[in-house]
PDB file of N, CA and C in Angstrom:
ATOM      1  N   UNK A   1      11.062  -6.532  17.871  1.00  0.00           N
ATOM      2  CA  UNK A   1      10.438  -6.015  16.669  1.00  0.00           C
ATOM      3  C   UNK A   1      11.518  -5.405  15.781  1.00  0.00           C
ATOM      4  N   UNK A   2      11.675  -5.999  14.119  1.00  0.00           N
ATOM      5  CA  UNK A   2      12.703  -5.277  13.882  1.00  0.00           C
ATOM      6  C   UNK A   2      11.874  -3.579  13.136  1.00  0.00           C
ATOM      7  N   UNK A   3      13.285  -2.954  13.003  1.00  0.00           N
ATOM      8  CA  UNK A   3      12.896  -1.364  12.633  1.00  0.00           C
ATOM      9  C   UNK A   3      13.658  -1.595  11.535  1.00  0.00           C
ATOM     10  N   UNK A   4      13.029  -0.601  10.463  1.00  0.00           N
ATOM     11  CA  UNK A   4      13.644  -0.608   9.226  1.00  0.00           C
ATOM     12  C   UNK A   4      13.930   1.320   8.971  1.00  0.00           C
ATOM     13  N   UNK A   5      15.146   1.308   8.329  1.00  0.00           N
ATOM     14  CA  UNK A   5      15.547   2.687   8.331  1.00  0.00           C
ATOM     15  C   UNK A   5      15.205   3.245   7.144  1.00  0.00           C
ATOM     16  N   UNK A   6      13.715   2.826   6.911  1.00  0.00           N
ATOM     17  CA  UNK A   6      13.244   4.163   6.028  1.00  0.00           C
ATOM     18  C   UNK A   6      12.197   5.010   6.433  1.00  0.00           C
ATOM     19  N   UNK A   7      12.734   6.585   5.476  1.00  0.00           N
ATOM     20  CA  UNK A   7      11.543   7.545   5.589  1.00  0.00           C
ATOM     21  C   UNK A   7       9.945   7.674   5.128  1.00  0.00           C
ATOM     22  N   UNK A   8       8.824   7.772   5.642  1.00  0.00           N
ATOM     23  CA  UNK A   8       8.026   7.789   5.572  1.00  0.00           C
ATOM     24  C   UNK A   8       7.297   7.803   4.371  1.00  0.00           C
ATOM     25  N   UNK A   9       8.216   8.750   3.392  1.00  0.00           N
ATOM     26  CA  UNK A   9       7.993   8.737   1.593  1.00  0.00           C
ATOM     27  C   UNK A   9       8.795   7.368   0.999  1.00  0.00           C
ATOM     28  N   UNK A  10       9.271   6.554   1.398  1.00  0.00           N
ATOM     29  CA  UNK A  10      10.374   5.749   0.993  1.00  0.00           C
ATOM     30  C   UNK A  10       9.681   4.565   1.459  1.00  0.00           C
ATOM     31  N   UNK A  11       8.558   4.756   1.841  1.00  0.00           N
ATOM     32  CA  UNK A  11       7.843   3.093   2.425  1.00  0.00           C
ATOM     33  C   UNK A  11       6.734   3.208   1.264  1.00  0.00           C
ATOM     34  N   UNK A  12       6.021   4.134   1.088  1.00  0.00           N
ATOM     35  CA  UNK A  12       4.833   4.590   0.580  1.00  0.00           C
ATOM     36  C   UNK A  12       5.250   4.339  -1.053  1.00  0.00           C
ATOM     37  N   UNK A  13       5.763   3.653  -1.890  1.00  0.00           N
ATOM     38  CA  UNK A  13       5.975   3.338  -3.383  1.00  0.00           C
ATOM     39  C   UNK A  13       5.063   4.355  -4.505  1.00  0.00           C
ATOM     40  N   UNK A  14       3.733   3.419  -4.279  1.00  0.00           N
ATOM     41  CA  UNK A  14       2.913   4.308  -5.030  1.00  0.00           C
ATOM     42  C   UNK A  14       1.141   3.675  -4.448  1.00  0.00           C
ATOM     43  N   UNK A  15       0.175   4.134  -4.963  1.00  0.00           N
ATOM     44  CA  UNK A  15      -1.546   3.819  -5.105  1.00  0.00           C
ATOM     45  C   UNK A  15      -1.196   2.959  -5.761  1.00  0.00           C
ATOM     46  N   UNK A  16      -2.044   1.314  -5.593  1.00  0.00           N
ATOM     47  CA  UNK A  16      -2.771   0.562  -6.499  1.00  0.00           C
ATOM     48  C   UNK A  16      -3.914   0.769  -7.196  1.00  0.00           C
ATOM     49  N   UNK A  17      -4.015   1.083  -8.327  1.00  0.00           N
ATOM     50  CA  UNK A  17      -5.453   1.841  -8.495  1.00  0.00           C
ATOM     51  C   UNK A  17      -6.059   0.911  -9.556  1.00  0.00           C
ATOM     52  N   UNK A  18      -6.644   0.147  -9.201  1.00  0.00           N
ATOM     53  CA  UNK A  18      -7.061  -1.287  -9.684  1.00  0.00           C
ATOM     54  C   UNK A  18      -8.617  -0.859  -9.767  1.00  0.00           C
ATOM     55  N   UNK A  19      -9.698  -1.640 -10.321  1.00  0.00           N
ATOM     56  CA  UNK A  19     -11.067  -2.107 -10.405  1.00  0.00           C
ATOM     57  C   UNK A  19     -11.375  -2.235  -8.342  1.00  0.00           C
ATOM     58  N   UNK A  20     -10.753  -3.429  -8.130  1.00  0.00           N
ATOM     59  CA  UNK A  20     -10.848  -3.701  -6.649  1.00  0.00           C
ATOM     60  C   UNK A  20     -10.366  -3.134  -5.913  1.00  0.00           C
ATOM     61  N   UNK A  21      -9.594  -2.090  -5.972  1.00  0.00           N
ATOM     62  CA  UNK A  21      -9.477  -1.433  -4.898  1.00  0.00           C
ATOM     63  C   UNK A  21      -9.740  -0.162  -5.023  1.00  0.00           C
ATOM     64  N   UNK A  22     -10.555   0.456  -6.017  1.00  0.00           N
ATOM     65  CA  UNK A  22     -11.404   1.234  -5.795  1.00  0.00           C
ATOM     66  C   UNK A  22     -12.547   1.408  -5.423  1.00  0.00           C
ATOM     67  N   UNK A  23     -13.553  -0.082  -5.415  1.00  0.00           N
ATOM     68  CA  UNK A  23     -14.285  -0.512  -4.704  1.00  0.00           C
ATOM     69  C   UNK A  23     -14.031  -0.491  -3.184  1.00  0.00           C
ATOM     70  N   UNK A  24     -13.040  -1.063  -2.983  1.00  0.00           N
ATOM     71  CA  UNK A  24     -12.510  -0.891  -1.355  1.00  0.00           C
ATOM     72  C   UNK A  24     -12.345   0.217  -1.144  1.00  0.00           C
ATOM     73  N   UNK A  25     -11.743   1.225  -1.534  1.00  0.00           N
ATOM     74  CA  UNK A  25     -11.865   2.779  -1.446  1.00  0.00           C
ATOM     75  C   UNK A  25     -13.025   3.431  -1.147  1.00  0.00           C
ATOM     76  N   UNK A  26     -13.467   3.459  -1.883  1.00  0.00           N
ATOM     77  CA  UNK A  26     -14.831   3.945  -1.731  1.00  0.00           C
ATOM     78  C   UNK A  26     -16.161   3.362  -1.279  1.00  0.00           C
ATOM     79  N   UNK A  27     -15.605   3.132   0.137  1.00  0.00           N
ATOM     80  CA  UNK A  27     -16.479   2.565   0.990  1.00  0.00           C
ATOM     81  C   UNK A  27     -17.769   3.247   1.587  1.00  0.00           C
ATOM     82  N   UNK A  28     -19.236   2.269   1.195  1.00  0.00           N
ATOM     83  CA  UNK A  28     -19.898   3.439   1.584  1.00  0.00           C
ATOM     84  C   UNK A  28     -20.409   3.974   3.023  1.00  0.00           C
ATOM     85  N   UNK A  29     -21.309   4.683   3.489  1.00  0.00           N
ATOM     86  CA  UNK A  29     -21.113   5.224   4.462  1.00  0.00           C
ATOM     87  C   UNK A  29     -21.263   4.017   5.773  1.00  0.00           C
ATOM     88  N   UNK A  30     -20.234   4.312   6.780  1.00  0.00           N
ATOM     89  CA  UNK A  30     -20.796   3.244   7.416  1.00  0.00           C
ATOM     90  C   UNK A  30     -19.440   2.063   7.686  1.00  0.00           C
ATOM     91  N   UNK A  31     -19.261   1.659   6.407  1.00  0.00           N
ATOM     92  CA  UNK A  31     -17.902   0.784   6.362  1.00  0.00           C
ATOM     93  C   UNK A  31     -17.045   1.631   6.250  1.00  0.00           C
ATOM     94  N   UNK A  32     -15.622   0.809   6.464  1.00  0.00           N
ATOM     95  CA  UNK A  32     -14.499   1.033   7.020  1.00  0.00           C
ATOM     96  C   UNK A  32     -14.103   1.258   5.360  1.00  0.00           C
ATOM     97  N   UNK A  33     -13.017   1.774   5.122  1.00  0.00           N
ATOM     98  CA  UNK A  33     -11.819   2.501   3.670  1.00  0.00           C
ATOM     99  C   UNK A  33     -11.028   1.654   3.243  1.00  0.00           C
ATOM    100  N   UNK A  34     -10.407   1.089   2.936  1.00  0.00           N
ATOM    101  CA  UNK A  34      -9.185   0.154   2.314  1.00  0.00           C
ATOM    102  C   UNK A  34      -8.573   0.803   1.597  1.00  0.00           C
ATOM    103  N   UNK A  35      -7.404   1.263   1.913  1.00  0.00           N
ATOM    104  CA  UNK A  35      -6.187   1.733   0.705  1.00  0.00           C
ATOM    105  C   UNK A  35      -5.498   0.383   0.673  1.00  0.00           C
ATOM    106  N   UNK A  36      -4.960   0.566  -0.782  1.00  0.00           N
ATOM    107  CA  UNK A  36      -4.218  -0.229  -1.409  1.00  0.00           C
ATOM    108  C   UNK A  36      -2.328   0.602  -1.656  1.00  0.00           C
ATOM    109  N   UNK A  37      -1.486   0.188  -1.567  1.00  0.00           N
ATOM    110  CA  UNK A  37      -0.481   0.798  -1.636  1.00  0.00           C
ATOM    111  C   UNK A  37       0.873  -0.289  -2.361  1.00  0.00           C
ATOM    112  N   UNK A  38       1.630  -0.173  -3.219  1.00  0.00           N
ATOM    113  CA  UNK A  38       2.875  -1.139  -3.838  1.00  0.00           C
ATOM    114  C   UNK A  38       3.876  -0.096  -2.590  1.00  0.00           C
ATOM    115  N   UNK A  39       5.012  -1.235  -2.028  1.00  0.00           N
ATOM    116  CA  UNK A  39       5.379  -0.587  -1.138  1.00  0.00           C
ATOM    117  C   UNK A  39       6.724  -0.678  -0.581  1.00  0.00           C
ATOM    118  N   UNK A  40       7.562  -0.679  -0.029  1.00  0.00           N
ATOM    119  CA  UNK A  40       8.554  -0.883   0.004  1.00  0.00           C
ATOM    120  C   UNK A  40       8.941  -2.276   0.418  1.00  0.00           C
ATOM    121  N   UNK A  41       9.918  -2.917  -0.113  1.00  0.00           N
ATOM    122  CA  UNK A  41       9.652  -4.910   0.562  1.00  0.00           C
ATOM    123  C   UNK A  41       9.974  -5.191   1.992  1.00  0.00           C
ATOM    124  N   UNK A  42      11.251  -3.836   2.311  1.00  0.00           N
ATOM    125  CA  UNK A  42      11.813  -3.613   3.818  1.00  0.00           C
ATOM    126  C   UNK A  42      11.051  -3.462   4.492  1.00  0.00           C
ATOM    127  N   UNK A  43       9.906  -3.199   4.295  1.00  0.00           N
ATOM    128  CA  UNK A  43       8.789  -2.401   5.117  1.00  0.00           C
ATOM    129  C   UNK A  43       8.155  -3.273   6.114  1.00  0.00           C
ATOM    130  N   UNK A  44       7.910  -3.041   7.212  1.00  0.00           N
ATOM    131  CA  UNK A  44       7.034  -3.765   8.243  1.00  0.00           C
ATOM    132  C   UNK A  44       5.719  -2.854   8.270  1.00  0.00           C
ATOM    133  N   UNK A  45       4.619  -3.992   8.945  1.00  0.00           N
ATOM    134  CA  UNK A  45       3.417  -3.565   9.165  1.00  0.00           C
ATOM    135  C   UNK A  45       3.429  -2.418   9.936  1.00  0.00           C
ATOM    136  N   UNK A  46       4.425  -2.283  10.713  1.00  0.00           N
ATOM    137  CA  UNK A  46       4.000  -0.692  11.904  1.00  0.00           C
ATOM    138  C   UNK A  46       4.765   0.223  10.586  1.00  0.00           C
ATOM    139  N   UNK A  47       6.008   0.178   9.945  1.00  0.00           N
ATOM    140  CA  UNK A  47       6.626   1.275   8.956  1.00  0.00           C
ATOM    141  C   UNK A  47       5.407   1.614   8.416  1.00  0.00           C
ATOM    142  N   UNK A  48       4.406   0.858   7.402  1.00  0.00           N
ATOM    143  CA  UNK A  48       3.088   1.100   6.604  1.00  0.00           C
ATOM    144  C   UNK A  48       2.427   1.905   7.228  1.00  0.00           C
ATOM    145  N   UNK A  49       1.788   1.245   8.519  1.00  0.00           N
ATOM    146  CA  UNK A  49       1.329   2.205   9.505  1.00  0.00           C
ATOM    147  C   UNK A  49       1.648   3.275   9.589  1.00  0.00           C
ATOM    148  N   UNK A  50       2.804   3.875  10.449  1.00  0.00           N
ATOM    149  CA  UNK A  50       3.150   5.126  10.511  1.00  0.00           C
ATOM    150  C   UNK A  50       3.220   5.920   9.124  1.00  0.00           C
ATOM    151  N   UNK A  51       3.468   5.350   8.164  1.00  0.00           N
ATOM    152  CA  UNK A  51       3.496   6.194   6.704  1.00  0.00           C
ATOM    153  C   UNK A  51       2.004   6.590   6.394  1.00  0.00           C
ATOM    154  N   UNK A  52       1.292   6.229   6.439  1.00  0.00           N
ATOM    155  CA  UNK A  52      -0.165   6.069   6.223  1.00  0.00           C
ATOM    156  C   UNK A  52      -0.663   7.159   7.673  1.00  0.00           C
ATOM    157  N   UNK A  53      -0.578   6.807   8.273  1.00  0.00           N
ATOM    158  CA  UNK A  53      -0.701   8.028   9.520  1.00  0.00           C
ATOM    159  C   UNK A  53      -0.462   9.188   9.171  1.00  0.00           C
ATOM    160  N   UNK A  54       0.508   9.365   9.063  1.00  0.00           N
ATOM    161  CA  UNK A  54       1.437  10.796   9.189  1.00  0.00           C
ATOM    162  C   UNK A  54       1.355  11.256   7.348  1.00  0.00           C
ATOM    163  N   UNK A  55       1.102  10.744   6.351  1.00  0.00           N
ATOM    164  CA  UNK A  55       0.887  11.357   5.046  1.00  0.00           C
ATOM    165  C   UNK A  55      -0.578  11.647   4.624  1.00  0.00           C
ATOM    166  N   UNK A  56      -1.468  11.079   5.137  1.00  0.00           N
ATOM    167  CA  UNK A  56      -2.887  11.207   4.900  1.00  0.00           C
ATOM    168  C   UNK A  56      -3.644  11.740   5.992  1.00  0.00           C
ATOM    169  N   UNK A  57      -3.207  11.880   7.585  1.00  0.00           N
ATOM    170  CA  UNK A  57      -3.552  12.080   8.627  1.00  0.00           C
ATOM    171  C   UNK A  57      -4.886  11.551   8.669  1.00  0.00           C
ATOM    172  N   UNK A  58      -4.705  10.144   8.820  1.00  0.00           N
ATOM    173  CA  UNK A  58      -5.752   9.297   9.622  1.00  0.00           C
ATOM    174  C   UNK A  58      -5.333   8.310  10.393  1.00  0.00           C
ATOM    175  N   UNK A  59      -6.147   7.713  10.923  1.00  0.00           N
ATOM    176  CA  UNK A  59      -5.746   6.797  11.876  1.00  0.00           C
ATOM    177  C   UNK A  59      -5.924   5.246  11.020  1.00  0.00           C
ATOM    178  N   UNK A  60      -5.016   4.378  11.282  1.00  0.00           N
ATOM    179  CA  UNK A  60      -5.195   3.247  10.362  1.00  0.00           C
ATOM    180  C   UNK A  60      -5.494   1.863  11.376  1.00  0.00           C
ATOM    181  N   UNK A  61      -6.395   1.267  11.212  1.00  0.00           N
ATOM    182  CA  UNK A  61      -6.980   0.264  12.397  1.00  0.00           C
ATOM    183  C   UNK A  61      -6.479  -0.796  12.028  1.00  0.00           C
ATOM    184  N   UNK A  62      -5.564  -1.613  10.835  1.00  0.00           N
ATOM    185  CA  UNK A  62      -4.916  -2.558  10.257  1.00  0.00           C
ATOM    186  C   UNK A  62      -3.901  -2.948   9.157  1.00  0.00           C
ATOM    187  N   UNK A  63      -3.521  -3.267   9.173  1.00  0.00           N
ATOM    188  CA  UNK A  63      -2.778  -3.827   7.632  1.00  0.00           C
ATOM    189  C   UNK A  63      -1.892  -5.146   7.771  1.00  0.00           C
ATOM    190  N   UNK A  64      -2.932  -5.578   5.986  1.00  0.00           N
ATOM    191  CA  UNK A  64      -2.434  -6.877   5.378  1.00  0.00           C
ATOM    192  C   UNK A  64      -1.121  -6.538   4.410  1.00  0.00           C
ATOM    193  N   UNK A  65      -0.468  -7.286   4.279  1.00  0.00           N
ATOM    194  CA  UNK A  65       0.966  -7.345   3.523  1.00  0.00           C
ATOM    195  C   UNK A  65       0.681  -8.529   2.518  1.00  0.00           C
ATOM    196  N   UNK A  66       1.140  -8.255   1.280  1.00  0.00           N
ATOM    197  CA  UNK A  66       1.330  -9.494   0.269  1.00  0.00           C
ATOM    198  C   UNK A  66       2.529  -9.611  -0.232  1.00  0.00           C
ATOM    199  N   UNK A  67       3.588 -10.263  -0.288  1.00  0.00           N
ATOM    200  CA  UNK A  67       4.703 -10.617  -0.988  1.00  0.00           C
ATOM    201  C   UNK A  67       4.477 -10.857  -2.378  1.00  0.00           C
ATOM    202  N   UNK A  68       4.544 -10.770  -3.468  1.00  0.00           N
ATOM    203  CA  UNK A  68       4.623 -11.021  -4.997  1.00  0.00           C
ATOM    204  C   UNK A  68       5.983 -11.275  -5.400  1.00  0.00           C
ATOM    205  N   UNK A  69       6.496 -12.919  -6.405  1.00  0.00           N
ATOM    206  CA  UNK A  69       7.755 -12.972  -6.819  1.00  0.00           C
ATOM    207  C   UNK A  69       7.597 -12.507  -8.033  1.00  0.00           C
ATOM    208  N   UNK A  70       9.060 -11.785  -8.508  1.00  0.00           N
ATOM    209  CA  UNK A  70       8.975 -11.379 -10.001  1.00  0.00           C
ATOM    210  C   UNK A  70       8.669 -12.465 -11.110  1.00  0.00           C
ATOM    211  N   UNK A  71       8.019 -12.630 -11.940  1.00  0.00           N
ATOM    212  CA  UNK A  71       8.033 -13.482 -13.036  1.00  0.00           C
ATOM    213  C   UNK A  71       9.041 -13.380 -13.606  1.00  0.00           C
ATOM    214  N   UNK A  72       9.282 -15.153 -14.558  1.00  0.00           N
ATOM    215  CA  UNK A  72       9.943 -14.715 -15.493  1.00  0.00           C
ATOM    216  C   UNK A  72       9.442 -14.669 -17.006  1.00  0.00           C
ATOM    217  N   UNK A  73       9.825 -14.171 -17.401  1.00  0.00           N
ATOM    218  CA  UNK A  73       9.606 -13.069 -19.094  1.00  0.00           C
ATOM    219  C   UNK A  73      10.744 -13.490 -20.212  1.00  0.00           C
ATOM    220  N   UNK A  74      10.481 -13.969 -20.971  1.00  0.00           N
ATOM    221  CA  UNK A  74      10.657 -13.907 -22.462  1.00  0.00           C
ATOM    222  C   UNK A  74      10.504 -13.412 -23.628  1.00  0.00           C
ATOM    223  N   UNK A  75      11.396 -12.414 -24.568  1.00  0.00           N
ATOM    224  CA  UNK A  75      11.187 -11.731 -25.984  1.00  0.00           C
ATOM    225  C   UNK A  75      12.065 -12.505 -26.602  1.00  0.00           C
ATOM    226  N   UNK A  76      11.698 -13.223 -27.312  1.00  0.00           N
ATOM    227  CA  UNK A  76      11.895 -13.918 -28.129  1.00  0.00           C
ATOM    228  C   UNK A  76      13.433 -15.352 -27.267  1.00  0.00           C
ATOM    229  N   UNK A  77      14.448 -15.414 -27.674  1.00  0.00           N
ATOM    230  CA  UNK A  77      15.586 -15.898 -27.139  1.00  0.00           C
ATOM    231  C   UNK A  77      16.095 -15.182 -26.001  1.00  0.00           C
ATOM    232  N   UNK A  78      16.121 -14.228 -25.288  1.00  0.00           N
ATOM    233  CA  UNK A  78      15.565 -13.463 -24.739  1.00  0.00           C
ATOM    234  C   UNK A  78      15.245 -13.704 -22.709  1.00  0.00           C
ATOM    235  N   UNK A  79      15.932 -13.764 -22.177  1.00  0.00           N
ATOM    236  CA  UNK A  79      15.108 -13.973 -20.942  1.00  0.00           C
ATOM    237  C   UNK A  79      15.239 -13.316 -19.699  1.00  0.00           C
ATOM    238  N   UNK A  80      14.486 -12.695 -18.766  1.00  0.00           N
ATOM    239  CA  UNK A  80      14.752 -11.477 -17.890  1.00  0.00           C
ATOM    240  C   UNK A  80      13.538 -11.829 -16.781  1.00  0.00           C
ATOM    241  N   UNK A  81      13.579 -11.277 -15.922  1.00  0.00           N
ATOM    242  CA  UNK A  81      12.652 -11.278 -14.648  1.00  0.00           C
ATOM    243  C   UNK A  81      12.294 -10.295 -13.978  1.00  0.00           C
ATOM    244  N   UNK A  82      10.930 -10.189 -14.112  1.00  0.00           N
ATOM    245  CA  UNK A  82      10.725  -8.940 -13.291  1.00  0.00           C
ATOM    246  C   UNK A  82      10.929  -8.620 -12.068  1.00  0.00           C
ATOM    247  N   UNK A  83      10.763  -7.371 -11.642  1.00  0.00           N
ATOM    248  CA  UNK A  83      11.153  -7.168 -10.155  1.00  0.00           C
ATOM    249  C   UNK A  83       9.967  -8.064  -8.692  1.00  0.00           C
ATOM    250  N   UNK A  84      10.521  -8.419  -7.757  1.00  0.00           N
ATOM    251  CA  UNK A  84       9.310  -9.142  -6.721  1.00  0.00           C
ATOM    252  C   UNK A  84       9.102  -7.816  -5.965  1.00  0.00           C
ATOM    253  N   UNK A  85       7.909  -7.801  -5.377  1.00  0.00           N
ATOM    254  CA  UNK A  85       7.361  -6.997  -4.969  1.00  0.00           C
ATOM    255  C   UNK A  85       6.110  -7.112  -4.110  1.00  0.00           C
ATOM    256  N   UNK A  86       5.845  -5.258  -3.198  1.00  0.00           N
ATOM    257  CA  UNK A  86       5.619  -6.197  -1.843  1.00  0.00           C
ATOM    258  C   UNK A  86       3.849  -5.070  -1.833  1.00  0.00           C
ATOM    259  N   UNK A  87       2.954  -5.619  -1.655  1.00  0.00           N
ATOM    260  CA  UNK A  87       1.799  -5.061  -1.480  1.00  0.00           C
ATOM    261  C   UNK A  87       0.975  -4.837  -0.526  1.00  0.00           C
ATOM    262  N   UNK A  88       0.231  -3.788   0.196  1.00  0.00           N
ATOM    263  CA  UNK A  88      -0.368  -3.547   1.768  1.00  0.00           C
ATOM    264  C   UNK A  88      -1.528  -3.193   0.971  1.00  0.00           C
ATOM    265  N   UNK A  89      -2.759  -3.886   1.882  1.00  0.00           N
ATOM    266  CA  UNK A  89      -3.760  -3.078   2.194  1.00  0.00           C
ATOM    267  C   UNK A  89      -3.819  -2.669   3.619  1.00  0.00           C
ATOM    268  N   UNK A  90      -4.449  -1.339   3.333  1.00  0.00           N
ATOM    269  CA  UNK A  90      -4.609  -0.449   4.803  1.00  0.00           C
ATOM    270  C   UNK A  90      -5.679  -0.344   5.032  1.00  0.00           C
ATOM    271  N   UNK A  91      -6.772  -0.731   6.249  1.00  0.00           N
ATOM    272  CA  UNK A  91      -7.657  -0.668   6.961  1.00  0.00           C
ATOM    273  C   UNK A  91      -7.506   0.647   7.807  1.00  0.00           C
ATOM    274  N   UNK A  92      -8.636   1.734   7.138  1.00  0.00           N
ATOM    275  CA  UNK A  92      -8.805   2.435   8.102  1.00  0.00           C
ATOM    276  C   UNK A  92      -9.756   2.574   9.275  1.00  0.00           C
ATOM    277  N   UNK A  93     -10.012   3.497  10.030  1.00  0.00           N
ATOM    278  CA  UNK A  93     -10.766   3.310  11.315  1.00  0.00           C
ATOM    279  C   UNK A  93     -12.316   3.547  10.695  1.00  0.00           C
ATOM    280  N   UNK A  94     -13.412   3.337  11.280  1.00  0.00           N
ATOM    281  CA  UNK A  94     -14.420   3.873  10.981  1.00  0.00           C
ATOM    282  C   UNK A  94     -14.637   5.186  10.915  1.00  0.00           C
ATOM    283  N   UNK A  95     -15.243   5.913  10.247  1.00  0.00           N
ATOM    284  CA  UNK A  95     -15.513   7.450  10.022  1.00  0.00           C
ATOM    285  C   UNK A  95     -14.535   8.337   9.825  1.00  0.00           C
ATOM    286  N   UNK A  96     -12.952   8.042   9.365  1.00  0.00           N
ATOM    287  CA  UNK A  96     -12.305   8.454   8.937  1.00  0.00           C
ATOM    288  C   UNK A  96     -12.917   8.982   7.611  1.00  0.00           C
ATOM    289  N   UNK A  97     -12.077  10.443   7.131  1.00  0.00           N
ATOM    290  CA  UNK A  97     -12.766  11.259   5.701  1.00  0.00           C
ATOM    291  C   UNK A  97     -12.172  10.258   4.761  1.00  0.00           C
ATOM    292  N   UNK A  98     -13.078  10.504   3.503  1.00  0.00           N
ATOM    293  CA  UNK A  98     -12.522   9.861   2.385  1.00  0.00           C
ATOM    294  C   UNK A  98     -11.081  10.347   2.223  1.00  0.00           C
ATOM    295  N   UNK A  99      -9.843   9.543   1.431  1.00  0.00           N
ATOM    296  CA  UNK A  99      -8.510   9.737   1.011  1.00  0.00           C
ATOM    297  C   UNK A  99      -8.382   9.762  -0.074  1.00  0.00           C
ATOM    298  N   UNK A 100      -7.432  11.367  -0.743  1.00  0.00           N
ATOM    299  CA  UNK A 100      -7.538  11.526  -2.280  1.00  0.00           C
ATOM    300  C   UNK A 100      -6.361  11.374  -2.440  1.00  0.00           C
ATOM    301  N   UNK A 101      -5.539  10.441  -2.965  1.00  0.00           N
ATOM    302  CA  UNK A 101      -4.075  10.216  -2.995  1.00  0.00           C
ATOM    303  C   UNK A 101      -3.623  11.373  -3.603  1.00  0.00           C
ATOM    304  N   UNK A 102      -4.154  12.211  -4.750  1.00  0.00           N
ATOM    305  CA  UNK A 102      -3.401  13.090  -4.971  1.00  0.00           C
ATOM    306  C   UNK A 102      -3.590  15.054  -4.159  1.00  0.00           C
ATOM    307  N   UNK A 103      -4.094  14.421  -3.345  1.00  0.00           N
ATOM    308  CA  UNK A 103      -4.277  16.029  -2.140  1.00  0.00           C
ATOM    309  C   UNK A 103      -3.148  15.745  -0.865  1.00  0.00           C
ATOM    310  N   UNK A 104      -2.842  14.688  -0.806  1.00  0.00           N
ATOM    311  CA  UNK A 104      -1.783  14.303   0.210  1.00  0.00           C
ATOM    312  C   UNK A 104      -0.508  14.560  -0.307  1.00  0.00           C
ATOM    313  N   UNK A 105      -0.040  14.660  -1.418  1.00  0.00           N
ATOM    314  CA  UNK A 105       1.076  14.989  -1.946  1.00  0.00           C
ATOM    315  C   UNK A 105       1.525  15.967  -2.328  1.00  0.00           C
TER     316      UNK A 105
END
C-alpha cells in the first residue's frame, strides 16, 4: 500500500458545495451522509479516510475518488490550462451527526 507524506489539513483542499452534493449532505434520517471534498491528487483512499476521521470526528464507511484533467482555455490568441484535479466523495457510517464544514475548522 503506498503512503503519502501528507498532513491531515494538506489532504483535505476544500468542500464541494455544489446543488448535488448538498443533497447528498443532507441526508435524511435514516440514510447514510456523503461529503464531497476537492482534494489533494497525492492522496489515497485511506489518506481521505483518516483526514475525514480525525477533522470531523466520524467514522467514514467509504470513499470514491475522481480524477479530473485540466482543460484547455483560450482569451483570445491566448492559450493556458487549467489545473487537473482530484475529487472524493465520503460515505459516512449510518447515524453519524450531521457535518458543518465550517464548525470543524
Amino acid at each position: 500500500m503506498r503512503r503519502s507524506n501528507l498532513s491531515v489539513w494538506e489532504v483535505l483542499k476544500a468542500p464541494i458545495i455544489t446543488e448535488k452534493s448538498l443533497i447528498l449532505k443532507e441526508a435524511d434520517e435514516g440514510e447514510k451522509q456523503v461529503l464531497s471534498f476537492r482534494v489533494d491528487r497525492r492522496a489515497t483512499k485511506d489518506d481521505i479516510r483518516k483526514a475525514v476521521e480525525e477533522i470531523f470526528n466520524v467514522k467514514v464507511e467509504k470513499v470514491h475518488t475522481i480524477n479530473y484533467q485540466g482543460k484547455t482555455k483560450r482569451r483570445g490568441r491566448y492559450e493556458g490550462r487549467r489545473a487537473s484535479w482530484k475529487k472524493a466523495y465520503v460515505t459516512l457510517r449510518k447515524g453519524e451527526p450531521l457535518v458543518d464544514y465550517a464548525e470543524a475548522i
